[in-house]
C-alpha atoms as a PDB file:
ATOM      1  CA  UNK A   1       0.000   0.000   0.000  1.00  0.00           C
ATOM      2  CA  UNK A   2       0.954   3.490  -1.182  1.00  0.00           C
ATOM      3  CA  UNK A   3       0.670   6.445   0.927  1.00  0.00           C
ATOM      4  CA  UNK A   4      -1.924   7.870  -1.229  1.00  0.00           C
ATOM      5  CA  UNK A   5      -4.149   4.483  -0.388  1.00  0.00           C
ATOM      6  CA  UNK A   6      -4.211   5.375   3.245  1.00  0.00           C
ATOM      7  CA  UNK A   7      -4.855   8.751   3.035  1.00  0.00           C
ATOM      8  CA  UNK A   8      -8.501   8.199   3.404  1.00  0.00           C
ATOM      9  CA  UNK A   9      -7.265   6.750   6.501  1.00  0.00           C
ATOM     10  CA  UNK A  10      -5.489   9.490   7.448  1.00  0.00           C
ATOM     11  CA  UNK A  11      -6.935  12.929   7.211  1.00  0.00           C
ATOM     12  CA  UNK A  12     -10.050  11.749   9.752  1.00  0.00           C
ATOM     13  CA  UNK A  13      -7.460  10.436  12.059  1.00  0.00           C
ATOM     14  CA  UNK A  14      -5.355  13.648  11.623  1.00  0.00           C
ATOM     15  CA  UNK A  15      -8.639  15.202  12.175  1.00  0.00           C
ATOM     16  CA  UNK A  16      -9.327  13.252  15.021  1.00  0.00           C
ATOM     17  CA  UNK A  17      -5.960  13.994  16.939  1.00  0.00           C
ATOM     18  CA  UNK A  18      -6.995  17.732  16.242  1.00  0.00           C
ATOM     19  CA  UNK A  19      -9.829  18.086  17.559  1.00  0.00           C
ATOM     20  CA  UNK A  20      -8.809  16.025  20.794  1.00  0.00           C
ATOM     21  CA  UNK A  21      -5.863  18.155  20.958  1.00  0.00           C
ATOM     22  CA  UNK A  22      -8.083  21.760  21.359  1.00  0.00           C
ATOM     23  CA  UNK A  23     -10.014  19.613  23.468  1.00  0.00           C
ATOM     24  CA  UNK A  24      -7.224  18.753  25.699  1.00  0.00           C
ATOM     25  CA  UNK A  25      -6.451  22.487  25.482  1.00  0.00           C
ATOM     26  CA  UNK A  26      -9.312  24.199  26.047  1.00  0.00           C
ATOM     27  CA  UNK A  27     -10.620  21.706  29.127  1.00  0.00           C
ATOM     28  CA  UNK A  28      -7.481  20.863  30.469  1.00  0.00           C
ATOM     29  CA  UNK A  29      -6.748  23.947  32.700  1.00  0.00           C
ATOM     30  CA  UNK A  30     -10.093  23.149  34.694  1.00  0.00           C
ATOM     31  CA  UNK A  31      -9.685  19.628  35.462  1.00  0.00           C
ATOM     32  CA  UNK A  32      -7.298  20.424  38.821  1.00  0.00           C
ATOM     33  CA  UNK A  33     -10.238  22.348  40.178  1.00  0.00           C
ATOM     34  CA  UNK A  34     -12.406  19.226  39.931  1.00  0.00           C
ATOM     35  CA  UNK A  35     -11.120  17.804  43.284  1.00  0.00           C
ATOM     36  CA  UNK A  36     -10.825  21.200  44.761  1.00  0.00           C
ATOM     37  CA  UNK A  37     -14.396  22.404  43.803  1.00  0.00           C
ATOM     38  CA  UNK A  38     -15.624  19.433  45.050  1.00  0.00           C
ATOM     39  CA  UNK A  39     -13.663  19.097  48.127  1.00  0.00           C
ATOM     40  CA  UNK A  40     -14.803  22.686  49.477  1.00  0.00           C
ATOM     41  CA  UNK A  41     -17.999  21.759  49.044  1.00  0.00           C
ATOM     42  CA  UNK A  42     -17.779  18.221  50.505  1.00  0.00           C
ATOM     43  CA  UNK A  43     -16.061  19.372  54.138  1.00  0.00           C
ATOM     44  CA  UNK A  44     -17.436  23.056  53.823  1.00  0.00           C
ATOM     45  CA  UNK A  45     -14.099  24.526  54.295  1.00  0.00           C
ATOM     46  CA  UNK A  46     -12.413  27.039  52.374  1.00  0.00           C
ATOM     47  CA  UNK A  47      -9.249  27.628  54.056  1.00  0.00           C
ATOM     48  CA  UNK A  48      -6.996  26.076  51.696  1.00  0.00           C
ATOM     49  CA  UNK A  49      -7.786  27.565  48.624  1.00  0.00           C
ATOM     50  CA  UNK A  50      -6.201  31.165  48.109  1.00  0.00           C
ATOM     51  CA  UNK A  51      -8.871  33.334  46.136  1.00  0.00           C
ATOM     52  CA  UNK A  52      -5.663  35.491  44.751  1.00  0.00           C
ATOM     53  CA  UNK A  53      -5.238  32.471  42.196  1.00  0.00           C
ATOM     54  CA  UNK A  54      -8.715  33.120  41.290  1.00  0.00           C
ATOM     55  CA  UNK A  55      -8.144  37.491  40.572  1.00  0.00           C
ATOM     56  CA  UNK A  56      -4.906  36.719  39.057  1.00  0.00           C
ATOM     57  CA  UNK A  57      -6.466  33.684  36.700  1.00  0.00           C
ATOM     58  CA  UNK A  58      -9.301  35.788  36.206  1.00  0.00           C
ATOM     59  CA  UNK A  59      -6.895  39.153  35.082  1.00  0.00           C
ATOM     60  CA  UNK A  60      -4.930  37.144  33.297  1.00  0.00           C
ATOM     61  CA  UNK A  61      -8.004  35.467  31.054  1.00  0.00           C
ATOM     62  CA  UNK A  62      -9.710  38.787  30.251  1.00  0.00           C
ATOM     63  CA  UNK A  63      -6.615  40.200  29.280  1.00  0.00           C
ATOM     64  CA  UNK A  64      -5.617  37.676  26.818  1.00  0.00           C
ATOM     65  CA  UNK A  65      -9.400  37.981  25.235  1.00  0.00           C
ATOM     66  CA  UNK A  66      -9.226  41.252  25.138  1.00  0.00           C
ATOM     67  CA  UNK A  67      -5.560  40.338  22.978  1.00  0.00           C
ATOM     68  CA  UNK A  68      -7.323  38.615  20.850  1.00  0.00           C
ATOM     69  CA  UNK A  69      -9.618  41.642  19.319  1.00  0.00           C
ATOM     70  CA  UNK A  70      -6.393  43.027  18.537  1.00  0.00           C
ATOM     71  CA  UNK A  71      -4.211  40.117  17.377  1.00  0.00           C
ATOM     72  CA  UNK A  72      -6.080  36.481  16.730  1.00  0.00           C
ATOM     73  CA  UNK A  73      -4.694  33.464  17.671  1.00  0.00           C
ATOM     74  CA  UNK A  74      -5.910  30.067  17.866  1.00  0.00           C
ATOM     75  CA  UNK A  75      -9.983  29.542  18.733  1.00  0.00           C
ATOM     76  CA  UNK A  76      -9.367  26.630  20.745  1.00  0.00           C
ATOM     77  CA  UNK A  77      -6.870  29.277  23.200  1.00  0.00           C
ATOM     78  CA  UNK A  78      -9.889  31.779  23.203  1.00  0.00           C
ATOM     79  CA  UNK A  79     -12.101  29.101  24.133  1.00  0.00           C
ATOM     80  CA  UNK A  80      -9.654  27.971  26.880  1.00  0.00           C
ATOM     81  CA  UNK A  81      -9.805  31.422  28.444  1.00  0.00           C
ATOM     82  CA  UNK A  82     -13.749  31.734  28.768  1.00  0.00           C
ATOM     83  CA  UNK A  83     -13.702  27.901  29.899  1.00  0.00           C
ATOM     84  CA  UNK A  84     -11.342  29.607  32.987  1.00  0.00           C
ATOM     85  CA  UNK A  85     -13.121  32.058  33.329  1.00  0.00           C
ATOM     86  CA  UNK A  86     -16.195  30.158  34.065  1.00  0.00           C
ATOM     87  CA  UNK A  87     -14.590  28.061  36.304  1.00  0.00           C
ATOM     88  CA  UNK A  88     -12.735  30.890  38.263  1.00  0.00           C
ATOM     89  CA  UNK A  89     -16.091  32.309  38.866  1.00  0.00           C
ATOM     90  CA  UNK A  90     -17.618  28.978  39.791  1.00  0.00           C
ATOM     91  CA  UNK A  91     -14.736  28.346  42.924  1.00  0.00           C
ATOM     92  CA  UNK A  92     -15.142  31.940  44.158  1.00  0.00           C
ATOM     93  CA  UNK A  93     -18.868  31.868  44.163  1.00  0.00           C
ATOM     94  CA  UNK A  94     -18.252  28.849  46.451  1.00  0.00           C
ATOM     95  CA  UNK A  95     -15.177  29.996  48.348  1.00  0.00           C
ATOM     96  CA  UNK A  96     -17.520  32.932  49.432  1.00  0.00           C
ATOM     97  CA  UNK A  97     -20.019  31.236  50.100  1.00  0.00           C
ATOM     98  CA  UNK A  98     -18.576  28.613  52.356  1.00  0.00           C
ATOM     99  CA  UNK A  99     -16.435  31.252  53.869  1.00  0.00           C
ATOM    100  CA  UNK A 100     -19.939  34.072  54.695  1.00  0.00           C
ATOM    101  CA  UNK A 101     -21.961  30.436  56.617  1.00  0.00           C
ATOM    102  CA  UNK A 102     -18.444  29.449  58.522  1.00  0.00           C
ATOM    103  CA  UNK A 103     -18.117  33.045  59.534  1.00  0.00           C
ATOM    104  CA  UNK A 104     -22.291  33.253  60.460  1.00  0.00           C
ATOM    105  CA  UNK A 105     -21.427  30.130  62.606  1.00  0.00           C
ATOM    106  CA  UNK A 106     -18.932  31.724  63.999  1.00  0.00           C
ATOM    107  CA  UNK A 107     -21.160  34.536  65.067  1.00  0.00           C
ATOM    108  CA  UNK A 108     -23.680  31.881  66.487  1.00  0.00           C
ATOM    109  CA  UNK A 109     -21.264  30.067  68.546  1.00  0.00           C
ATOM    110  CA  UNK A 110     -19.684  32.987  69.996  1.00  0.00           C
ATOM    111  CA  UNK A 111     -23.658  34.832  70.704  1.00  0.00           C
ATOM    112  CA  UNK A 112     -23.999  31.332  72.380  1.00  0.00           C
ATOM    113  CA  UNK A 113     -21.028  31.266  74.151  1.00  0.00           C
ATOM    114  CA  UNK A 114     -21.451  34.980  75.606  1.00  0.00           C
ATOM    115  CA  UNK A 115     -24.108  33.546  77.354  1.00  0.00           C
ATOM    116  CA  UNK A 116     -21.896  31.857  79.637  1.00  0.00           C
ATOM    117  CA  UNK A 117     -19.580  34.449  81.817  1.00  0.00           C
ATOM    118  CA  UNK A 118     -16.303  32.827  83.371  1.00  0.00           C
ATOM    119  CA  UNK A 119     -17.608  32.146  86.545  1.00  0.00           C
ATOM    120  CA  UNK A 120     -20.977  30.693  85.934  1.00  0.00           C
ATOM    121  CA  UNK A 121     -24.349  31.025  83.807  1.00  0.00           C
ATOM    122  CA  UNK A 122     -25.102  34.245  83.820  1.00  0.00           C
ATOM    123  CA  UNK A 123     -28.137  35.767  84.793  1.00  0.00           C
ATOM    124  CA  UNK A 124     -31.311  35.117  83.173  1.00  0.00           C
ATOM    125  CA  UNK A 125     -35.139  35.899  84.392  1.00  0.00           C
ATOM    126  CA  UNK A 126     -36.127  32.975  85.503  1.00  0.00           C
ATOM    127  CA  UNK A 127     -32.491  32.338  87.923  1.00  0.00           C
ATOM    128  CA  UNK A 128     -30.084  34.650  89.683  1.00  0.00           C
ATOM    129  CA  UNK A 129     -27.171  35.322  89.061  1.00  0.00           C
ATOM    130  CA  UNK A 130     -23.835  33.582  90.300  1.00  0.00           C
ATOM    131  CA  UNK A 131     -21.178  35.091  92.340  1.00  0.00           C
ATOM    132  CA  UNK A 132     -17.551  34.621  91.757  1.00  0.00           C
END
């Protein structure tokens, strides 16, 4: 077999190696956020996750769109940006709001706890209060 004989081979496998390629491209900068996204949201902590990655991502994204009205480069790196984009604004939406219920716990435990002075429960209308 000639090279021209497997040509019809291939171009849809060159094709096919193409389009997984942009793929790979424009999806591969999310997956690491998988396991973070859904770690936050699994123990309902944020403390880990720096939300300066996020601004800086974010900045960094928009700029290189806005590049691209000027100068135009590859779809599949456009793409790639609004795909980050997306997901940047995805982990802070959760980062902030994991972070505004842990601090309104906060608030609760320590409006509970203030109910209790060092020395004893403190006063209420139905009991005295203690001495020290």
């Amino acid at each position: 077999m000639d090279a021209e004989g497997l040509g019809w081979l291939l171009v849809p496998l060159q094709q096919l190696v193409s389009w997984g390629a942009a793929g790979a491209m424009v999806f591969g900068g999310v997956v690491p956020y998988i396991p973070q996204y859904r770690d936050i949201r699994r123990t309902q902590n944020a403390e880990g996750f720096s939300t300066y990655v996020c601004l800086v991502l974010l900045v960094a994204n928009i700029l290189r769109i806005l590049f691209w009205f000027g100068r135009r480069f590859e779809a599949p790196l456009l793409w790639q940006s609004v795909v980050m984009i997306l997901t940047m604004l995805l982990m802070l939406k959760l980062c902030t709001e994991v972070r505004v219920a842990n601090e309104l716990n906060l608030k609760r435990r320590v409006f509970a706890a203030s109910r209790w002075s060092s020395c004893g429960r403190v006063a209420t209308p139905s009991r005295r209060p203690t001495s020290c």
